[in-house]
N, C-alpha and C. Protein backbone atom coordinates (compact mmCIF):
# COMPACT_ATOMS: atom_id res chain seq x y z
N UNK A 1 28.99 3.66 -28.00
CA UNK A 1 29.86 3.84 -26.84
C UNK A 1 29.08 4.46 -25.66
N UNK A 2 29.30 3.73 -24.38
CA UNK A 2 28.93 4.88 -23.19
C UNK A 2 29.28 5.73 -23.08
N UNK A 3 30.08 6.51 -23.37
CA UNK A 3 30.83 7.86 -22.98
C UNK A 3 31.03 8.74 -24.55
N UNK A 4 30.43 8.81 -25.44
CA UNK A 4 31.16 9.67 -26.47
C UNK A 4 31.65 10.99 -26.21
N UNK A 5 32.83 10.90 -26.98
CA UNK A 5 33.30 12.34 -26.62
C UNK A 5 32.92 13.24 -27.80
N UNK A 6 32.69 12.61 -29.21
CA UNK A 6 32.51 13.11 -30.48
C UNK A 6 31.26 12.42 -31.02
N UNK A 7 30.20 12.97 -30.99
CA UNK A 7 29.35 12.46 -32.26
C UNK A 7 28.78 13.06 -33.30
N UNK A 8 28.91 12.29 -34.71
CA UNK A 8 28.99 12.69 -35.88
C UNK A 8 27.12 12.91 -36.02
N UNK A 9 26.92 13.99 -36.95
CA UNK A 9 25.49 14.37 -37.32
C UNK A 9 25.46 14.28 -38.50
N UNK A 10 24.61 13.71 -39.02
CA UNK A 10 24.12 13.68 -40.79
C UNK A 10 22.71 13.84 -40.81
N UNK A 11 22.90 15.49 -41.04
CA UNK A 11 21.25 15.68 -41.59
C UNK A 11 21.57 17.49 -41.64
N UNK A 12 20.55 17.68 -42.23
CA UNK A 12 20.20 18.94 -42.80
C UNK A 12 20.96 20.24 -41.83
N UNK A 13 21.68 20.79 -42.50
CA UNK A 13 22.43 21.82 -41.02
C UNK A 13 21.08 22.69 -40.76
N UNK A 14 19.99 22.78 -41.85
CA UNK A 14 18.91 24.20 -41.30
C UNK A 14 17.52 22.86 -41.02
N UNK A 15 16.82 23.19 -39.93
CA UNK A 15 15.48 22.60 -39.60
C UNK A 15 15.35 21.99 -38.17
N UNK A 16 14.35 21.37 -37.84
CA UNK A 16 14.21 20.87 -36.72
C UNK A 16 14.89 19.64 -36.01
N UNK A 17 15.29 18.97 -37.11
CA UNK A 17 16.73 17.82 -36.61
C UNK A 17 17.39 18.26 -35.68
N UNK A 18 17.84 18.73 -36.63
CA UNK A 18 19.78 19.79 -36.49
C UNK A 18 19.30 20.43 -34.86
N UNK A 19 18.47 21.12 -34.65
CA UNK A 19 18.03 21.84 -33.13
C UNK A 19 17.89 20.67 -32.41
N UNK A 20 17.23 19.91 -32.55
CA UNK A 20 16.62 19.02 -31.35
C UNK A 20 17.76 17.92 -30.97
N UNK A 21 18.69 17.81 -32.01
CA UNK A 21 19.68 16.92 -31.62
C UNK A 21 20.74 17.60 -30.82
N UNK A 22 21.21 19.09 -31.04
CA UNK A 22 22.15 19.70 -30.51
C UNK A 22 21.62 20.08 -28.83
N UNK A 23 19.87 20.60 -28.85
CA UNK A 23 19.77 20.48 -27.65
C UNK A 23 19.34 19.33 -26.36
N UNK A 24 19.29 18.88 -27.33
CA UNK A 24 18.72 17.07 -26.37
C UNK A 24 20.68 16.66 -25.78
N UNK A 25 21.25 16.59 -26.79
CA UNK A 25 22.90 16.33 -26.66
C UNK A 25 23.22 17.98 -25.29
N UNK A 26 23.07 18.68 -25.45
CA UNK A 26 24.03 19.98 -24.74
C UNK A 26 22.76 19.48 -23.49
N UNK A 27 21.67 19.10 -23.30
CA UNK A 27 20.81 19.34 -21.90
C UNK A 27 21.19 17.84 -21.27
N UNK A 28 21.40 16.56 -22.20
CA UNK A 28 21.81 15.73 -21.13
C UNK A 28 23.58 15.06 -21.09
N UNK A 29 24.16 15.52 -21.73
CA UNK A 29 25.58 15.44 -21.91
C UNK A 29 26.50 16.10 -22.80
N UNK A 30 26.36 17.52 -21.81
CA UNK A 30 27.54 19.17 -22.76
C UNK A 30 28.76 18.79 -22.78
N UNK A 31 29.30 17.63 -22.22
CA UNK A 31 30.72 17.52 -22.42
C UNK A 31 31.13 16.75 -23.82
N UNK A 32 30.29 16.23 -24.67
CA UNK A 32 30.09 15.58 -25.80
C UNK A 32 30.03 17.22 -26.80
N UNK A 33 30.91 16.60 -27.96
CA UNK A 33 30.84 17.59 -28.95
C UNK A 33 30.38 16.95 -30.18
N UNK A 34 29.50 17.98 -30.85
CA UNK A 34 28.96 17.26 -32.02
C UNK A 34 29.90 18.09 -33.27
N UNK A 35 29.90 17.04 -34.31
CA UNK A 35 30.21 17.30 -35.65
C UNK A 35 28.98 17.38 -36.61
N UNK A 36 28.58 18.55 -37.17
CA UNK A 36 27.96 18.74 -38.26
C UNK A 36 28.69 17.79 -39.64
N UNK A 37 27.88 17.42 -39.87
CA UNK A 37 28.01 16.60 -41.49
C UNK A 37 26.74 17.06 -42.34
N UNK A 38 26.85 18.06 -42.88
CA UNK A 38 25.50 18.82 -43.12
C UNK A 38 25.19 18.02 -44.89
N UNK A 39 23.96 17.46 -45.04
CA UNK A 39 23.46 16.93 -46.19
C UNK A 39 22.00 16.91 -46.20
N UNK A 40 22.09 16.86 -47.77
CA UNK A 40 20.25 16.94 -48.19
C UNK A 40 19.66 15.90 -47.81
N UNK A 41 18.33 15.93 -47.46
CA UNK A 41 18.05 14.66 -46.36
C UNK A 41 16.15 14.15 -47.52
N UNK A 42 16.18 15.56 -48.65
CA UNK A 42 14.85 15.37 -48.87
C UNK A 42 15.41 15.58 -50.44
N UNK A 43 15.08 15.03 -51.95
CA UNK A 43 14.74 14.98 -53.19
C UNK A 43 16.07 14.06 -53.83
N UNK A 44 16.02 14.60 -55.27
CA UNK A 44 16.70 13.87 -55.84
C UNK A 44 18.49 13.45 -55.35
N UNK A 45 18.38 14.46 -54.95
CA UNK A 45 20.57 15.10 -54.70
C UNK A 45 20.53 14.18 -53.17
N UNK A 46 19.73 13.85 -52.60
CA UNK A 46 19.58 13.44 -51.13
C UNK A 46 20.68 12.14 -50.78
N UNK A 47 20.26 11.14 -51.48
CA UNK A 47 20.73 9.84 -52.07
C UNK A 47 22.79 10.12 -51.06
N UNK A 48 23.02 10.86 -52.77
CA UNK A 48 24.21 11.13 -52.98
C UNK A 48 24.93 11.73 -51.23
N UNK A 49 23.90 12.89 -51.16
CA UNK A 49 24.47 13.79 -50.19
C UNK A 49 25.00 12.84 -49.10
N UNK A 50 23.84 11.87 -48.96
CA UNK A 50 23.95 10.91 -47.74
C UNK A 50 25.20 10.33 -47.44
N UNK A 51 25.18 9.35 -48.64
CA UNK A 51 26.34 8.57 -48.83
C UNK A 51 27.85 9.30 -48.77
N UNK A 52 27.74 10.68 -48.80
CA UNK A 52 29.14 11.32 -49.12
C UNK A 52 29.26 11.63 -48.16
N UNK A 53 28.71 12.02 -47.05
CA UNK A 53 28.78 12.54 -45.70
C UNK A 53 28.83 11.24 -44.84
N UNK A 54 28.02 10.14 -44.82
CA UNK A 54 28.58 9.02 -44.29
C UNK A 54 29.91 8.41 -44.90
N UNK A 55 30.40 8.30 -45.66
CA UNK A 55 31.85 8.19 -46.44
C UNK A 55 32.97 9.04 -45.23
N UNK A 56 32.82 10.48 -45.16
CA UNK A 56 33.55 11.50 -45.07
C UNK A 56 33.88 11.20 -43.36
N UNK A 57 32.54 11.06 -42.78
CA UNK A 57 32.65 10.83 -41.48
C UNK A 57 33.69 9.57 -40.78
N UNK A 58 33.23 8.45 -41.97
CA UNK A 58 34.15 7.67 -41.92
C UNK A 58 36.02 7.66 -41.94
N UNK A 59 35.91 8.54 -43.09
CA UNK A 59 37.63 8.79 -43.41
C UNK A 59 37.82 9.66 -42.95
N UNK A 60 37.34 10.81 -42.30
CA UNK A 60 37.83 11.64 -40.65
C UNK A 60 38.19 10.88 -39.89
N UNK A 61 37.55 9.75 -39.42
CA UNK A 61 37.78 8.87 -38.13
C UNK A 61 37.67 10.03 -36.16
N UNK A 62 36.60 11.00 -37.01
CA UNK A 62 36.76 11.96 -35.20
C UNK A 62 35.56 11.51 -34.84
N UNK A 63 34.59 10.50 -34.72
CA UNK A 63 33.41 10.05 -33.94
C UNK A 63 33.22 8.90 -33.76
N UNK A 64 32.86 9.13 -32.32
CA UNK A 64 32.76 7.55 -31.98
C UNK A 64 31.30 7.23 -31.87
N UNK A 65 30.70 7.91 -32.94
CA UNK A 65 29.18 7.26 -33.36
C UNK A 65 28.30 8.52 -34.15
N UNK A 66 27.90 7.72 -35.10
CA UNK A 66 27.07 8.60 -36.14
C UNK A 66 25.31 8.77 -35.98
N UNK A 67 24.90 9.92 -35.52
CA UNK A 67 23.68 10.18 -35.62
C UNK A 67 22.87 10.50 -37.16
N UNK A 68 21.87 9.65 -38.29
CA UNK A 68 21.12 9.55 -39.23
C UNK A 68 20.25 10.25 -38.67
N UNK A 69 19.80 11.91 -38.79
CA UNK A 69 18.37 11.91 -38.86
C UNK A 69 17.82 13.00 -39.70
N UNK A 70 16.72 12.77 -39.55
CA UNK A 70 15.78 13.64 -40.63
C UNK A 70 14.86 13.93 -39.75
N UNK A 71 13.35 14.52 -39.54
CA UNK A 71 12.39 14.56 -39.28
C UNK A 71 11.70 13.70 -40.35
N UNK A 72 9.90 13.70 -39.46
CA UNK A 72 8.90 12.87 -40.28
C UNK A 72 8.85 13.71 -41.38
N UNK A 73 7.81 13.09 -42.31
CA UNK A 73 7.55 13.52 -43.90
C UNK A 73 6.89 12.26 -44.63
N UNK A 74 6.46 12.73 -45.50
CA UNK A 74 5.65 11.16 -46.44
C UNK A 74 6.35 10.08 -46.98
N UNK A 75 6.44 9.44 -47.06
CA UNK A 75 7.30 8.50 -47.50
C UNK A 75 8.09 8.61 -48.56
N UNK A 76 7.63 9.79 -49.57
CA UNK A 76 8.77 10.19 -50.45
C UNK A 76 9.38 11.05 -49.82
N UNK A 77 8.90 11.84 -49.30
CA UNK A 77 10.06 12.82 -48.24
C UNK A 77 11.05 11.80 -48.04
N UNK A 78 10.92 10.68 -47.17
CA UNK A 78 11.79 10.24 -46.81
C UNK A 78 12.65 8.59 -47.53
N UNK A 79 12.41 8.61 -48.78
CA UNK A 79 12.51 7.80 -49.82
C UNK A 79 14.29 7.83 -49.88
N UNK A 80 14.92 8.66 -49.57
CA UNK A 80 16.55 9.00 -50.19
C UNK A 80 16.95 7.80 -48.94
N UNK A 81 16.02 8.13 -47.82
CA UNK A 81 16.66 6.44 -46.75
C UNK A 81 16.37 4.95 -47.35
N UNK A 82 15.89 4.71 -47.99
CA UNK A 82 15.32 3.57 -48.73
C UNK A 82 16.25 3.08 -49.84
N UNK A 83 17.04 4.19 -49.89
CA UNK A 83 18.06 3.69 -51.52
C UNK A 83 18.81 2.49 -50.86
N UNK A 84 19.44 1.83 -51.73
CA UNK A 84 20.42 1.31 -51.93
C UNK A 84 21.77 1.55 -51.66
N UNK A 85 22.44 2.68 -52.43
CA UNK A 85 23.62 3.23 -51.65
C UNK A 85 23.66 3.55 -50.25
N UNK A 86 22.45 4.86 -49.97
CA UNK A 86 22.72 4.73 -48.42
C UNK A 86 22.86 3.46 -47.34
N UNK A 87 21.72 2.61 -47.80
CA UNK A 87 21.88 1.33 -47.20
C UNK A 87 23.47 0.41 -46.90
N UNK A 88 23.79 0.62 -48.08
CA UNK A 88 25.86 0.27 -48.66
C UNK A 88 26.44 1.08 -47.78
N UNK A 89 26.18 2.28 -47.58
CA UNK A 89 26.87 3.17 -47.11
C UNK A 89 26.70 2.59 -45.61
N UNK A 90 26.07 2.37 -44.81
CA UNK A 90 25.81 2.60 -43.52
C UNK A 90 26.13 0.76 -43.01
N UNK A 91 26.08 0.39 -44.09
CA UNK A 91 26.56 -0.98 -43.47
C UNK A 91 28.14 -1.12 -43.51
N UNK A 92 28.63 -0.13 -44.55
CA UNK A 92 29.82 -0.39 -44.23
C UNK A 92 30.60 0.48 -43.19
N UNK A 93 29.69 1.45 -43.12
CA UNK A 93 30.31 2.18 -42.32
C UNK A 93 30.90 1.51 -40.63
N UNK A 94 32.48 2.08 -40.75
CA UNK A 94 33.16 1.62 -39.60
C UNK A 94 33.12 2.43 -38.20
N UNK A 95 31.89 3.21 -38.34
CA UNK A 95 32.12 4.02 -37.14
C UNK A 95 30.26 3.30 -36.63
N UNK A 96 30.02 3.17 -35.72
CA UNK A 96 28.32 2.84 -35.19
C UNK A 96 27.48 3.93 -35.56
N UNK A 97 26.50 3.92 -36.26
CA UNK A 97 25.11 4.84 -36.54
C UNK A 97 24.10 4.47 -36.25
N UNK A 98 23.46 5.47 -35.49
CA UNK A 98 22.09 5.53 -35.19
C UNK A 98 20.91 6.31 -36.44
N UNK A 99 20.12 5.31 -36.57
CA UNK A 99 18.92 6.07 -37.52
C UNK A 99 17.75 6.61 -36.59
N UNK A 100 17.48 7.81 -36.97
CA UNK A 100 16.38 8.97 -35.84
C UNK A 100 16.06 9.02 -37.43
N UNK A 101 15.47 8.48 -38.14
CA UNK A 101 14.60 8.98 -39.50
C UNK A 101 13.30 8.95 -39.21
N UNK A 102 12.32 10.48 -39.31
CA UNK A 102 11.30 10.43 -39.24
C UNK A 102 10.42 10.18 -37.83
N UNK A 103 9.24 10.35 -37.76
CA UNK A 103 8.46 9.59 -36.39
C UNK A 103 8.35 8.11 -36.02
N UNK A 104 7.90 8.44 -34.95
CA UNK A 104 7.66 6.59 -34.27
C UNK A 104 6.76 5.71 -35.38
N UNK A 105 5.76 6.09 -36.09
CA UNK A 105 5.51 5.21 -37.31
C UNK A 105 6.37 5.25 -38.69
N UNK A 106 7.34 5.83 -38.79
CA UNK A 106 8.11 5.78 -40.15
C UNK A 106 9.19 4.61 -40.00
N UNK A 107 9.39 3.76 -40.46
CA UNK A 107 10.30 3.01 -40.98
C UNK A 107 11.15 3.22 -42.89
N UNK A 108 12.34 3.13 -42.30
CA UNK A 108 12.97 3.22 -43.69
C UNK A 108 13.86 1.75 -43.58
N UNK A 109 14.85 1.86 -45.05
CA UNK A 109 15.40 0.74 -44.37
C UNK A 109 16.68 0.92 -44.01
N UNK A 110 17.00 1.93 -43.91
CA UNK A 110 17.69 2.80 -43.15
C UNK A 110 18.21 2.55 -41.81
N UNK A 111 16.79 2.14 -41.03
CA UNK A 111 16.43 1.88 -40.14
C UNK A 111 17.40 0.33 -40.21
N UNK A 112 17.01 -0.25 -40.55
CA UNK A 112 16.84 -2.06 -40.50
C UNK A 112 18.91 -2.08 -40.40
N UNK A 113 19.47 -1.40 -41.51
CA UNK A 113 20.62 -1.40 -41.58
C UNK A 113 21.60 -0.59 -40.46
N UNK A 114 20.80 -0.24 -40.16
CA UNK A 114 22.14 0.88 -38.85
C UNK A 114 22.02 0.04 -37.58
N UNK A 115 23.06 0.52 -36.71
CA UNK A 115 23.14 -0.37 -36.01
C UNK A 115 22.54 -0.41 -34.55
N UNK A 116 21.67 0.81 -34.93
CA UNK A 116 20.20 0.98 -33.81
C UNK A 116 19.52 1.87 -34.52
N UNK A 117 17.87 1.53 -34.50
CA UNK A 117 17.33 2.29 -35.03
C UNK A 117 16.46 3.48 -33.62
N UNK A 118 16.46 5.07 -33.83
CA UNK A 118 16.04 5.36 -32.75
C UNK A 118 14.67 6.23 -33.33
N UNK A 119 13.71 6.29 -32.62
CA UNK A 119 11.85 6.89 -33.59
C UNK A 119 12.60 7.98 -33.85
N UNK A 120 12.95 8.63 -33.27
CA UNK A 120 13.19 10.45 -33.43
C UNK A 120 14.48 10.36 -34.15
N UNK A 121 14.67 11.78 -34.29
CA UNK A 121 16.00 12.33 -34.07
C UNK A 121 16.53 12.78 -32.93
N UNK A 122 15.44 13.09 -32.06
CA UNK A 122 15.98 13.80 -30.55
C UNK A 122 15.97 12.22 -29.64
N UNK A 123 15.26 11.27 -30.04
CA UNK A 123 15.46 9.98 -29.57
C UNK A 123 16.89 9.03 -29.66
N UNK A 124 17.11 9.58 -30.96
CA UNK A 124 18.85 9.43 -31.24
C UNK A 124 19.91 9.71 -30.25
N UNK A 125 19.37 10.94 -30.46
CA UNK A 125 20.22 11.54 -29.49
C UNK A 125 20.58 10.87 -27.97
N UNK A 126 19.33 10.76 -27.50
CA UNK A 126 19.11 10.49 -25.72
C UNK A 126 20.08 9.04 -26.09
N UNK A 127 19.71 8.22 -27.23
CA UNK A 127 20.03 6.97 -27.23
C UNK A 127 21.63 7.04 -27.20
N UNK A 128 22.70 8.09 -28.09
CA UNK A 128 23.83 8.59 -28.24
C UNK A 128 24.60 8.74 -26.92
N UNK A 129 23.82 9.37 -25.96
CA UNK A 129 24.13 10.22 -24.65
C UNK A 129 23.63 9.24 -23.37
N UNK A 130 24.64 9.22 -22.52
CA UNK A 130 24.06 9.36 -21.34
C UNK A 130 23.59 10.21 -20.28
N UNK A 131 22.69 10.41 -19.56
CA UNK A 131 21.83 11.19 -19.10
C UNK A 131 22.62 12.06 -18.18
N UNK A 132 23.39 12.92 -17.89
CA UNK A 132 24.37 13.65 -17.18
C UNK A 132 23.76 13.50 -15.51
N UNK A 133 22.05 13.84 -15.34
CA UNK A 133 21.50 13.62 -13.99
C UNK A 133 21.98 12.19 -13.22
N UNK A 134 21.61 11.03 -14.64
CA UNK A 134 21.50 9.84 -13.82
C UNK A 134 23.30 9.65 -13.49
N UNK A 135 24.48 10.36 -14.06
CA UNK A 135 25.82 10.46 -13.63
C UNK A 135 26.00 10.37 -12.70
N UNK A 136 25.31 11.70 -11.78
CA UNK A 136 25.88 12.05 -11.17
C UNK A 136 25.31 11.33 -9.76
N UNK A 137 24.05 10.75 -10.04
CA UNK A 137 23.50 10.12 -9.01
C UNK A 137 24.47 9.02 -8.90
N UNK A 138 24.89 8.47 -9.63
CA UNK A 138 26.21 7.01 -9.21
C UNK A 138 27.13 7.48 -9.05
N UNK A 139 27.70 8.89 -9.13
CA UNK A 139 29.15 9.07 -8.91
C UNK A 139 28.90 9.48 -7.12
N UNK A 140 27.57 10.49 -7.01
CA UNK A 140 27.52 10.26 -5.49
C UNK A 140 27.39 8.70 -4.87
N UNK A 141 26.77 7.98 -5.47
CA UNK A 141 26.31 6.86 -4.56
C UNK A 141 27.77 5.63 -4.88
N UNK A 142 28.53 6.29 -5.62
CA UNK A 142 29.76 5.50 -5.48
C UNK A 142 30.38 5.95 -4.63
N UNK A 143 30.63 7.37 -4.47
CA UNK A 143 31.34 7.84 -3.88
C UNK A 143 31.02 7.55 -2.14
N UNK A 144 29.72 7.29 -1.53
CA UNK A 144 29.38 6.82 -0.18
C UNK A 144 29.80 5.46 -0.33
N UNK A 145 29.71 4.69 -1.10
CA UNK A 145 29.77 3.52 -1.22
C UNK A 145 31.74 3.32 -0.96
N UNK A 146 32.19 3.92 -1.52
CA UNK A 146 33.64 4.08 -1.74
C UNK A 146 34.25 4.51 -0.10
N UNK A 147 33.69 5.76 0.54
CA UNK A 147 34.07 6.66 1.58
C UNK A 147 33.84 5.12 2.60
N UNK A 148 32.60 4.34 2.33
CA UNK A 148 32.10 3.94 3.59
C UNK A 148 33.42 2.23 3.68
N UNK A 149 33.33 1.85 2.60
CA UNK A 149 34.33 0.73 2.30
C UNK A 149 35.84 1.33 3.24
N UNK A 150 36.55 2.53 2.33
CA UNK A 150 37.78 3.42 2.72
C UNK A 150 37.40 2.99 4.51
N UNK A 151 36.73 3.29 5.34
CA UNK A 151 36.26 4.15 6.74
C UNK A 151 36.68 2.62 7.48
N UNK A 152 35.97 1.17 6.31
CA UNK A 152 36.00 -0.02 7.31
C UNK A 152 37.22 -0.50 7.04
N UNK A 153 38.02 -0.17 6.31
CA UNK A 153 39.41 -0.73 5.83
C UNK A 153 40.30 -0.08 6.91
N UNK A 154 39.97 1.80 7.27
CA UNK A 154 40.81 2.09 8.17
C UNK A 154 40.21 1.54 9.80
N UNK A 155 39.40 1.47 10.07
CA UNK A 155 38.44 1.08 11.22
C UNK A 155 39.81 -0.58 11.34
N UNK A 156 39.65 -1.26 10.32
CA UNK A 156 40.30 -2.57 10.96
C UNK A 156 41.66 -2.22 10.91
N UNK A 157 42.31 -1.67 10.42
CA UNK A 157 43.94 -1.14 10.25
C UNK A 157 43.88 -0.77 11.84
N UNK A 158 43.08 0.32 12.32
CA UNK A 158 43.11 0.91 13.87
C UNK A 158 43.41 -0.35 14.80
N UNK A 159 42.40 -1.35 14.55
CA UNK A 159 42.70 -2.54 14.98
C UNK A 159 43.67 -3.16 15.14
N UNK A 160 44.32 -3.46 13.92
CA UNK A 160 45.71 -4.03 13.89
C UNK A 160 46.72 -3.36 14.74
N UNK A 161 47.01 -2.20 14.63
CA UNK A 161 47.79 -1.01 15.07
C UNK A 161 47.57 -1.54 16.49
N UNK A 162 46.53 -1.23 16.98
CA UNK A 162 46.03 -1.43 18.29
C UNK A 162 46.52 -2.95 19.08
N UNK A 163 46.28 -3.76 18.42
CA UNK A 163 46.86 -5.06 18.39
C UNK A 163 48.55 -5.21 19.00
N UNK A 164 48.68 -4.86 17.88
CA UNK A 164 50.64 -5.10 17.75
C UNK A 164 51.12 -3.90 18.34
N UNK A 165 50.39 -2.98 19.00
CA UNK A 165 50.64 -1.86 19.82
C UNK A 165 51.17 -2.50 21.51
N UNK A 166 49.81 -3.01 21.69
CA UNK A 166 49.74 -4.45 23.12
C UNK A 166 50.88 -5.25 22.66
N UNK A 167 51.06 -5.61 21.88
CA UNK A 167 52.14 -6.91 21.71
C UNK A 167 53.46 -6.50 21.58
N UNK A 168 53.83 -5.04 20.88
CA UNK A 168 55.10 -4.92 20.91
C UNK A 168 55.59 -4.24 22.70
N UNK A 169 54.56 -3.76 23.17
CA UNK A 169 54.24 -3.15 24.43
C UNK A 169 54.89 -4.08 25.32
N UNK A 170 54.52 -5.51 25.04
CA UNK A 170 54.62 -6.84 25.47
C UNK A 170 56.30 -6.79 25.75
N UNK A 171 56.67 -6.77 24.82
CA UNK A 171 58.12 -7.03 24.37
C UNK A 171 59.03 -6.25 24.51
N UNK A 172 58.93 -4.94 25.20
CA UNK A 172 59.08 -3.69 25.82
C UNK A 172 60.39 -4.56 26.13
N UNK A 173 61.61 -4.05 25.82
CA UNK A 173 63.22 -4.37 27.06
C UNK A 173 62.79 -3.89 28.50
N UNK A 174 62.15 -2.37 28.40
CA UNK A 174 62.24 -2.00 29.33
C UNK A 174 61.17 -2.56 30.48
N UNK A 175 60.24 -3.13 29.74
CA UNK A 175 59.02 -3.98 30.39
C UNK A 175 60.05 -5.35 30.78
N UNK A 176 60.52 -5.98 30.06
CA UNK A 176 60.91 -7.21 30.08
C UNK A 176 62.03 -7.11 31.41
N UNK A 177 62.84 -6.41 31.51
CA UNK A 177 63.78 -5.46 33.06
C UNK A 177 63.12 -5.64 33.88
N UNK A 178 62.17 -4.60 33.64
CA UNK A 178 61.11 -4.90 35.01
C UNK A 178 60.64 -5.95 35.61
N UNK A 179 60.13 -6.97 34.59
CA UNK A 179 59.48 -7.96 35.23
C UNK A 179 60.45 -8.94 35.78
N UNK A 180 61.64 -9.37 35.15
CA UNK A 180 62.40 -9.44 36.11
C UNK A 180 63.04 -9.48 37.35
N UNK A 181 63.12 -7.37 37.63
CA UNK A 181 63.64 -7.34 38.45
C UNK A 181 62.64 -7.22 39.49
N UNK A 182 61.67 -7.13 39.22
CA UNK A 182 60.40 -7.50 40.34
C UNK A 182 60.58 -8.88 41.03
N UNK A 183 60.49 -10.19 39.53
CA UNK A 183 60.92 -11.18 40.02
C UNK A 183 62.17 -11.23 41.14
N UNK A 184 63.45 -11.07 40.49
CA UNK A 184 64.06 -11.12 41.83
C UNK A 184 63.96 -10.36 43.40
């Protein structure tokens, strides 16, 4: 979505994810609130955690898009994205997810299945958000754009006015008397 008002987080509530997504989200769009979905992102229990927190996010129904991330790590670090279930999980999932698993060289397939893959987790994010600066630059340049349109709409109205001002002027009784009684 362009505008989220809610986006869902799945990854570790303690580490460098969890920070870089909350402040990348609060520095370019604070009016967006995030949901913690806090799960193990690294060993055996990871798998599971995943899938239950993408499940959960789902049957809440409060986000209108799910952020996947982890930081980098070796490829078994990041092996619990590679399963099977999570894969199930994220394809079925009815809400849009972004995968931020790992660095710009890590691929999972994680990745392949969501429905954008972003390098980071703080890349997620930016990808989640729109940039609050570049906002406000179109809401001014709509807003001249808008004032200057408004200015030529009243500019020709003056016109009209002005117009049928002369013409009803025209039609004056008391004009129309006159000319008349001049005539005679």
């Amino acid at each position: 979505p362009s505008f989220p008002k809610k986006i869902g987080v799945i990854t570790a509530e303690t580490g460098a994810a969890v920070r870089d997504i909350i402040n990348t989200v609060a520095r370019r769009y604070p009016a967006c609130q995030l949901i913690l979905y806090p799960a193990l992102v690294q060993g055996v229990y990871a798998k599971d955690s995943i899938v239950k927190q993408i499940k959960l996010a789902n049957s809440d129904s409060l986000c209108d898009v799910i952020i996947l991330g982890r930081g980098g790590g070796s490829i078994e670090d990041l092996w619990c994205f590679n399963e099977e279930d999570v894969a199930n999980a994220i394809f079925d999932s009815v809400i849009p997810i972004i995968s931020g698993v790992g660095h710009e060289v890590d691929f999972t397939i994680s990745d392949f299945v969501s429905d954008v893959r972003a390098a980071t987790p703080t890349a997620a994010a930016e990808i989640a958000t729109p940039d609050i600066s570049v906002l406000k630059e179109c809401l001014i340049r709509d807003q001249r754009v808008l004032r200057d349109r408004i200015n030529k709409v009243l500019e020709n109205k003056k016109l009209i006015l002005a117009n049928l001002d002369r013409t009803l002027e025209g039609k004056n009784p008391r004009n129309i008397l006159k000319e008349k009684e001049e005539k005679v």
